[in-house]
Protein backbone atom coordinates (compact mmCIF):
# COMPACT_ATOMS: atom_id res chain seq x y z
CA UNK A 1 105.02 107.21 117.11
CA UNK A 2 103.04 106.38 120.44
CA UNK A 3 100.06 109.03 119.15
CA UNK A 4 100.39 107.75 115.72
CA UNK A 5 99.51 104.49 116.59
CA UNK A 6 97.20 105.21 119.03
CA UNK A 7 95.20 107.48 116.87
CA UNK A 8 95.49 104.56 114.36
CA UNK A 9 93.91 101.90 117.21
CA UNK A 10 90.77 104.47 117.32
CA UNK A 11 90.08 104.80 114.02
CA UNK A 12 90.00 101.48 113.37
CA UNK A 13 88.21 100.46 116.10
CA UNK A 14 85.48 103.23 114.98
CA UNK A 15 85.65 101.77 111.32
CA UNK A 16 84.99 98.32 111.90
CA UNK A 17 83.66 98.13 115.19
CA UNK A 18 81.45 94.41 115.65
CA UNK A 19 79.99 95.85 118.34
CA UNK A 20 75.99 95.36 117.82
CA UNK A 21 75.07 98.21 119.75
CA UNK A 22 77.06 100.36 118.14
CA UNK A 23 79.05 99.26 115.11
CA UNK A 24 81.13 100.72 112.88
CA UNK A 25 80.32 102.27 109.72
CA UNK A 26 81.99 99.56 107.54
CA UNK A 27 80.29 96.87 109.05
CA UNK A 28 77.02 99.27 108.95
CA UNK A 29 77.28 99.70 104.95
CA UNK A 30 78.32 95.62 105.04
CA UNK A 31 75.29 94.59 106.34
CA UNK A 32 73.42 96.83 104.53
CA UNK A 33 74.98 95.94 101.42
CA UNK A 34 74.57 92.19 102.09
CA UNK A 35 70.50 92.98 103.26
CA UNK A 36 70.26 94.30 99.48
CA UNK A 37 71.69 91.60 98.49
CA UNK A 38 69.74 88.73 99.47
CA UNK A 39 66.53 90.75 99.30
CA UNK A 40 67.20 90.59 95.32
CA UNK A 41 64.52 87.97 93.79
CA UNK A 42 66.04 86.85 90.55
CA UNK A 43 62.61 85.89 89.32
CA UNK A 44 61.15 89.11 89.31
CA UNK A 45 63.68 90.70 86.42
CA UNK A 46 62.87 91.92 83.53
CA UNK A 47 64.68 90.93 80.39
């Protein structure tokens, strides 16, 4: 149960890791989701 959960505590940490030098991968593909995001311009879409 002890390794279980201690394997458990490093994944996650590796997953979503806030650290800005080195972040997770979720919070890599976040940011880079939310990047795309608000780099959209509405106005230049083509009906």
């Amino acid at each position: 149960m002890v390794v279980a959960l201690g394997l458990a505590a490093m994944i996650m940490k590796s997953v979503v890791s806030r650290d800005t030098s080195s972040p997770g991968f979720l919070m890599k593909k976040w940011q880079s989701l939310v990047e795309q995001i608000g780099a959209d311009d509405p106005n230049k879409r083509s009906n």
